[in-house]
Protein backbone atom coordinates (compact mmCIF):
# COMPACT_ATOMS: atom_id res chain seq x y z
CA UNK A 1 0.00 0.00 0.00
CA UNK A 2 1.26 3.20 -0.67
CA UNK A 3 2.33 5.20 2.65
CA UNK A 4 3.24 9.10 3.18
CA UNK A 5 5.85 9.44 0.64
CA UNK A 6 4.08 7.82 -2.42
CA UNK A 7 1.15 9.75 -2.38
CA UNK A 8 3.57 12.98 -1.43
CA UNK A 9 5.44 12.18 -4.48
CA UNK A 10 2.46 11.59 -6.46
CA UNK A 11 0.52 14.98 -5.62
CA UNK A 12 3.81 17.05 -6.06
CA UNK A 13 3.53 15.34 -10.03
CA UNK A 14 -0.50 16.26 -10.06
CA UNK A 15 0.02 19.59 -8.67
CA UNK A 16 1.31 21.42 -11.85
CA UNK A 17 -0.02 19.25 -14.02
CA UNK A 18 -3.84 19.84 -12.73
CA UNK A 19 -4.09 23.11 -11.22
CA UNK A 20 -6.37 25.81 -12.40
CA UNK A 21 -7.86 23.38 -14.75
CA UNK A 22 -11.32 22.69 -15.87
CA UNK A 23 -12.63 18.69 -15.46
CA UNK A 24 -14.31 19.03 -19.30
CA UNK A 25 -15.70 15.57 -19.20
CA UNK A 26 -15.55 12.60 -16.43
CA UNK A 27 -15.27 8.67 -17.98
CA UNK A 28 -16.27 5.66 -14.88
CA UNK A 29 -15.67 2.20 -15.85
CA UNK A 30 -18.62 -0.71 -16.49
CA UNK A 31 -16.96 -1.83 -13.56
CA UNK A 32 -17.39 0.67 -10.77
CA UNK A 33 -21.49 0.81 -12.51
CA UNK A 34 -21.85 -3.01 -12.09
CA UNK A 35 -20.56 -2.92 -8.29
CA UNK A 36 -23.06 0.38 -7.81
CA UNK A 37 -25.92 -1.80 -9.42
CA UNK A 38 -25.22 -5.21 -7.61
CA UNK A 39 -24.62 -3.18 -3.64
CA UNK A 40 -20.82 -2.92 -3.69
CA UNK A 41 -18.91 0.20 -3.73
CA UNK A 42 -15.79 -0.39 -5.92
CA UNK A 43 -13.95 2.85 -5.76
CA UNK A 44 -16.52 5.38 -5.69
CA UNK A 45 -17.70 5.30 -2.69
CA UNK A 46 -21.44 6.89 -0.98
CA UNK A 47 -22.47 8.67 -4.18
CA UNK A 48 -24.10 7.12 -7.47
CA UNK A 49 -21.60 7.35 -10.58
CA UNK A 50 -24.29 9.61 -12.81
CA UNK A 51 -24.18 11.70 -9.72
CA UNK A 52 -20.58 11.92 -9.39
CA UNK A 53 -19.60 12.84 -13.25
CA UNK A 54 -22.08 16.02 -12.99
CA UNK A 55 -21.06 17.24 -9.60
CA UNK A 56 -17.08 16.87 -11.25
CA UNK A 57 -18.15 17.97 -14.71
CA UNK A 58 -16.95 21.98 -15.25
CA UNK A 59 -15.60 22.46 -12.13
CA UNK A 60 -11.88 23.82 -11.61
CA UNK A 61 -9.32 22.14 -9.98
CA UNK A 62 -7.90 24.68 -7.45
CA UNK A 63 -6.05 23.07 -5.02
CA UNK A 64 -4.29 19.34 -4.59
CA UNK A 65 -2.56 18.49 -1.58
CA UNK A 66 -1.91 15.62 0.74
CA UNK A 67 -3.04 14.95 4.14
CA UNK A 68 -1.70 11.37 5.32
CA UNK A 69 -2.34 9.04 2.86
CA UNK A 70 -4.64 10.75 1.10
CA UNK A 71 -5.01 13.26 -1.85
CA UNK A 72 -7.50 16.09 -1.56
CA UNK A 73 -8.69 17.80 -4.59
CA UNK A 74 -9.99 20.94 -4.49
CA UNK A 75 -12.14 21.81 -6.69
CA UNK A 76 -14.48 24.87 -7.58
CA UNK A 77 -18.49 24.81 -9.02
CA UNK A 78 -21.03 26.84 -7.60
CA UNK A 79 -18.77 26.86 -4.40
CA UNK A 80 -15.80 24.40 -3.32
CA UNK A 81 -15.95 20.71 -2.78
CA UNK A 82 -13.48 18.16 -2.22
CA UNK A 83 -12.73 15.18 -4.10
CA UNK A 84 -10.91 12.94 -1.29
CA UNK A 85 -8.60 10.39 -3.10
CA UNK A 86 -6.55 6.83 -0.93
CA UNK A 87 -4.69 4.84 -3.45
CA UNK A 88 -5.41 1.82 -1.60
CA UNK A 89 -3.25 -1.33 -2.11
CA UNK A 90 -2.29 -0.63 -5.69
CA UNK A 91 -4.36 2.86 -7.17
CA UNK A 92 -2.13 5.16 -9.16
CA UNK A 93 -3.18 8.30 -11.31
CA UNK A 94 -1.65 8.74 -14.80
CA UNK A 95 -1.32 12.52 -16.40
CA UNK A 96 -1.13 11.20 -19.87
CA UNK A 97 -2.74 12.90 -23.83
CA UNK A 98 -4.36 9.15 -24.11
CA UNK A 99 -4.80 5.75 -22.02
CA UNK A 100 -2.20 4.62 -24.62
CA UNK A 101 0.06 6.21 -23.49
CA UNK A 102 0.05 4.88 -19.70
CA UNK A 103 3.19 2.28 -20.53
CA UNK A 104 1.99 -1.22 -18.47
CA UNK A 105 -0.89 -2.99 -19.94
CA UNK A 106 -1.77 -3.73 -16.09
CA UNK A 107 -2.76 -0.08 -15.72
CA UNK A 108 -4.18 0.43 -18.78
CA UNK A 109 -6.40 -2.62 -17.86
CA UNK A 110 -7.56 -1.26 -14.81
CA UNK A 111 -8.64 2.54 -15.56
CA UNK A 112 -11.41 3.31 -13.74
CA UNK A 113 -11.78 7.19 -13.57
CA UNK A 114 -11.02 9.26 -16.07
CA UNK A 115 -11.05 12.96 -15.94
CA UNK A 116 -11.04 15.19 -19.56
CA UNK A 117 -8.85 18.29 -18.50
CA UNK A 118 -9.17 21.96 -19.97
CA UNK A 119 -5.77 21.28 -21.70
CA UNK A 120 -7.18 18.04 -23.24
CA UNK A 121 -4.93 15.92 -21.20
CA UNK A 122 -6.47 13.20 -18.91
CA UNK A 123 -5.91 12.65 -15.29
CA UNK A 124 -6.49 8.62 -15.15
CA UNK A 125 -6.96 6.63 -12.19
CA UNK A 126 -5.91 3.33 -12.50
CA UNK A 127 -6.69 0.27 -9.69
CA UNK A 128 -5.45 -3.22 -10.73
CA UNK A 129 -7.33 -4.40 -7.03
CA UNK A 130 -10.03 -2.10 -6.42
CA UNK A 131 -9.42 -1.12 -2.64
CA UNK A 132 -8.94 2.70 -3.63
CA UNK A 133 -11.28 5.16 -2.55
CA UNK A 134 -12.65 8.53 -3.90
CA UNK A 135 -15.11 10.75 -2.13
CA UNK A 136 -16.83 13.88 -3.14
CA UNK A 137 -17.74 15.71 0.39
CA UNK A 138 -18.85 19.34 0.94
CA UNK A 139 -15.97 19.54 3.60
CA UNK A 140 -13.45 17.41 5.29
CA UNK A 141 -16.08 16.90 8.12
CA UNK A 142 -18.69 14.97 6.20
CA UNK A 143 -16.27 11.99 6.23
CA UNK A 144 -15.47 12.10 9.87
CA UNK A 145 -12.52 9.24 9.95
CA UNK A 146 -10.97 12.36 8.22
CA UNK A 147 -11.07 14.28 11.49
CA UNK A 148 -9.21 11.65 13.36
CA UNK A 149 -5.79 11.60 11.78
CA UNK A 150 -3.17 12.74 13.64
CA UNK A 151 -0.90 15.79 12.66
CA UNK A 152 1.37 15.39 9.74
CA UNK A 153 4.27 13.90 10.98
CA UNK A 154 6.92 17.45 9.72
CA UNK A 155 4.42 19.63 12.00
CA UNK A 156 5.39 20.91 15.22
CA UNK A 157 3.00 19.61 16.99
CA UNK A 158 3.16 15.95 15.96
CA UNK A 159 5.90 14.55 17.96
CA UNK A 160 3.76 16.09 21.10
CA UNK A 161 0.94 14.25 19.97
CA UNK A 162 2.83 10.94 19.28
CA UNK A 163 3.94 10.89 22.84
CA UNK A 164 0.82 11.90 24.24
CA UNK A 165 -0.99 9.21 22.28
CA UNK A 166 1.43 6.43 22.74
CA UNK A 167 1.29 6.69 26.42
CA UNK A 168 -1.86 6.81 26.72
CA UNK A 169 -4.28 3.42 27.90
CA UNK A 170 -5.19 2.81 25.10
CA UNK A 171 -1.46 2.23 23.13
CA UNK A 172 0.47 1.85 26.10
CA UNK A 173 0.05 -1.99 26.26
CA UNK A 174 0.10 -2.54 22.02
CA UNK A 175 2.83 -3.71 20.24
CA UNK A 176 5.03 -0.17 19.13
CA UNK A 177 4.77 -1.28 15.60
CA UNK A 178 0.71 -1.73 15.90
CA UNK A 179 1.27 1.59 17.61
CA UNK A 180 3.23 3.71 14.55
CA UNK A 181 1.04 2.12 11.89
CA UNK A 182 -2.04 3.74 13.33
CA UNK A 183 -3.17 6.72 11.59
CA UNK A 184 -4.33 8.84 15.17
CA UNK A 185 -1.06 8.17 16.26
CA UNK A 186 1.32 8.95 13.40
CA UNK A 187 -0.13 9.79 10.17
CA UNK A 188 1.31 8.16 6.78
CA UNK A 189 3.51 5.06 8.14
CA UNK A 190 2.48 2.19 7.28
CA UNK A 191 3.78 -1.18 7.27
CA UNK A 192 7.10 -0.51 5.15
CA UNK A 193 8.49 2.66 7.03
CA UNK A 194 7.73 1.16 10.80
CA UNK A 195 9.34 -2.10 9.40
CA UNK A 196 12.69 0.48 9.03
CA UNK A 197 12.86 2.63 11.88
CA UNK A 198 12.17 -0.18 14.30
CA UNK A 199 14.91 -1.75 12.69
CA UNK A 200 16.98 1.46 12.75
CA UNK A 201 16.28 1.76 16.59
CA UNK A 202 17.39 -1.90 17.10
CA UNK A 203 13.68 -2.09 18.40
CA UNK A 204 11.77 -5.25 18.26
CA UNK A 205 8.39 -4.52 16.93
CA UNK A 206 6.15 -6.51 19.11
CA UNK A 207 7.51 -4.65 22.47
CA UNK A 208 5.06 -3.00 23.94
CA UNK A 209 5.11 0.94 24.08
CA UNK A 210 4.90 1.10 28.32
CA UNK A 211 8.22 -1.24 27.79
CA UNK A 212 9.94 2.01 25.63
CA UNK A 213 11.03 5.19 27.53
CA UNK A 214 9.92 8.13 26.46
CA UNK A 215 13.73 9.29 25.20
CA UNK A 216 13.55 6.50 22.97
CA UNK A 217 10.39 7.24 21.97
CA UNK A 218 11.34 10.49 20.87
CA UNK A 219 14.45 9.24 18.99
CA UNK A 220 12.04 6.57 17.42
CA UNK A 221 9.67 9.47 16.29
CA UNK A 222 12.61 11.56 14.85
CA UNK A 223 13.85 8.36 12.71
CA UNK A 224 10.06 8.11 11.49
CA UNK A 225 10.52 11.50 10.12
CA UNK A 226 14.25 11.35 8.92
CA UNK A 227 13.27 7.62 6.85
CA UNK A 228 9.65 9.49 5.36
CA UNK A 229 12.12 12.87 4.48
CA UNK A 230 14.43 10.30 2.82
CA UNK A 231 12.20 8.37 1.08
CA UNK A 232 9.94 11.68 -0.81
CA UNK A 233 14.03 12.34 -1.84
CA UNK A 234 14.09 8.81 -3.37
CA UNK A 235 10.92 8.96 -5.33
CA UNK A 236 8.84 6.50 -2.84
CA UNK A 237 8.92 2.71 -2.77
CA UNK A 238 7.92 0.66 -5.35
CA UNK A 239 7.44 -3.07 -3.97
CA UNK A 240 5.15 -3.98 -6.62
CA UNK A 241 2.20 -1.75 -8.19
CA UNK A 242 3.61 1.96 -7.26
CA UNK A 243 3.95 4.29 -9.95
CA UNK A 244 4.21 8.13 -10.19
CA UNK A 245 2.29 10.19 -12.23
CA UNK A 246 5.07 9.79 -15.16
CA UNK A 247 4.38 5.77 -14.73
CA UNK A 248 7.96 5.99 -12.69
CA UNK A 249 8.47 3.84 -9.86
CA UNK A 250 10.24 4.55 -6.95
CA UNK A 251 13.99 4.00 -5.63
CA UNK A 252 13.36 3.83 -1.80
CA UNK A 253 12.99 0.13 -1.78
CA UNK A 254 17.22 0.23 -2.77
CA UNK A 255 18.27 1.61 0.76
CA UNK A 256 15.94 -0.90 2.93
CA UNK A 257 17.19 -2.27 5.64
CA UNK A 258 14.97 -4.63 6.72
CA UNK A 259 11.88 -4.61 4.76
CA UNK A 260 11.53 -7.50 2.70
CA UNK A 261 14.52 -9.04 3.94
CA UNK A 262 15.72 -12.80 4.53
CA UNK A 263 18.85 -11.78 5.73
CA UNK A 264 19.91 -8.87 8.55
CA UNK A 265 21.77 -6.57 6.27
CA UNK A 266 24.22 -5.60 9.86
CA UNK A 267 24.64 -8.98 11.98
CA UNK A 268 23.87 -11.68 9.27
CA UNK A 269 21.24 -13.36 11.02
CA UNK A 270 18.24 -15.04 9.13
CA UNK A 271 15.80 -12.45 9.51
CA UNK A 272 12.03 -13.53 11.49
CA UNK A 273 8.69 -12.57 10.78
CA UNK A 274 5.32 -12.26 12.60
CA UNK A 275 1.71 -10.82 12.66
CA UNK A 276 1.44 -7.47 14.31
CA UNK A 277 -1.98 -5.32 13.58
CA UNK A 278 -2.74 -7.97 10.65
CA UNK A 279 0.57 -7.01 8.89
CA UNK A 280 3.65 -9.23 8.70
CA UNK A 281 6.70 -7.49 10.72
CA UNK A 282 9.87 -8.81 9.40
CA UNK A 283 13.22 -8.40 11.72
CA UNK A 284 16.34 -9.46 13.20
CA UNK A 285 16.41 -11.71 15.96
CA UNK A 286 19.83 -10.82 17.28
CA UNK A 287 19.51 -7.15 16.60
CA UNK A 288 16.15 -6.09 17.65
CA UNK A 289 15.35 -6.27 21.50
């Protein structure tokens, strides 16, 4: 799944590419309608897809940013809305003249939203598995799991909130990697970037956060930020389905140190795995305490 740095990577690509543009027409595939017809809600999600091509159609895109792992569009029509964007396991969006030109047949497959820009480019959203989400909302608050992410981790305030939230009852007896995967605690790392700074902090991930003092915690936190900073440098991770806008993958998955690993890249030891939060947590047995 994409974490923090993907889908930073990807909105600094939309950003000039999209902004101040008109959506001139809106394409949804037969199979985000069939889902709508038979209950399911592949992709678009709380809104019928006649609905959501006219409330898109004309309107001006006038802001894209991030907030965690997801990408906010806003966009302008008789007022501003938001179109609220999560890649899920494998979405990426393509700024491309036609769906030819997106390079992997497994995208090109898998185009499911299609918006017409004013320069007669598209903006295509591709999603090989279908876990990706979009959401048109009046404001942030009409999807309230919105309101409950923490602060983004480069904000002053976030490394106040981590500790506040870690030692708090309800994460002070959870494994610290269940801990920094949770959104309220630390927003955008996932899976990939805990697996690394645990491993940087020769932590072992299923200790629980009352066993960590609050020194370490901080130093922990600061890693979190330092591995995110270097990753948006490196263009992301691309472990499978990742792309950028440009249909570039990522280099982060080069410097790992752990992730993905069979081997302990410092002592040599075969690496071990687990299941922490219903992700598998790879690391060293001789290194992480």
């Amino acid at each position: 799944m994409p974490e923090l740095p993907e889908v930073e990577g990807v909105v600094r690509q939309i950003r000039p590419a999209a902004l101040g543009k008109r959506i001139e027409e809106v394409f949804v595939s037969d199979t985000i309608r069939i889902s709508k017809t038979s209950g399911k809600e592949a992709i678009i999600k709380r809104m019928e897809t006649d609905l959501f091509i006219s409330r898109l159609m004309g309107a001006q895109i006038i802001g894209v940013e991030r907030r965690s792992k997801y990408i906010y569009f806003t966009l302008k029509k008789d007022g501003e809305f938001l179109l609220v964007n999560h890649l899920g396991m494998s979405g990426a969006w393509f700024y491309v003249d036609s769906l030819l030109s997106i390079g992997e047949e497994k995208f090109r497959k898998h185009v499911h939203v299609v918006l017409t820009l004013s320069d007669g480019n598209l903006l295509a959203f591709s999603d090989i598995r279908r876990f990706g989400e979009m959401r048109v909302l009046k404001e942030e608050a009409d999807f309230p799991p919105l309101l409950l992410m923490a602060p983004e981790p480069f904000e002053e305030r976030a490394m106040a909130h981590f500790l506040q939230m870690a030692e708090s009852p309800k994460y002070q007896n959870k494994p610290i990697k269940e801990v920094i995967m949770d959104g309220q605690v630390i927003s955008g790392c996932g899976n990939i970037y805990a697996t690394e700074a645990l491993f940087k902090m020769k932590i072992h991930p299923n200790r629980a956060a009352k066993r960590i003092s609050r020194t370490r915690k901080i130093e922990l936190f600061e890693t979190i930020v330092a591995i995110l900073l270097e990753s948006i440098d490196a263009g992301g991770s691309t472990i499978s389905d990742y792309r950028n806008v440009n249909g570039e993958s990522g280099n982060m998955q080069n410097r790992f140190g752990m992730y993905g690993k069979k081997q302990c890249m410092e002592c040599g030891s075969m690496t071990k795995s687990l299941q922490i939060g219903g992700r598998t947590s790879v690391y060293c047995p001789t290194c992480q305490k």
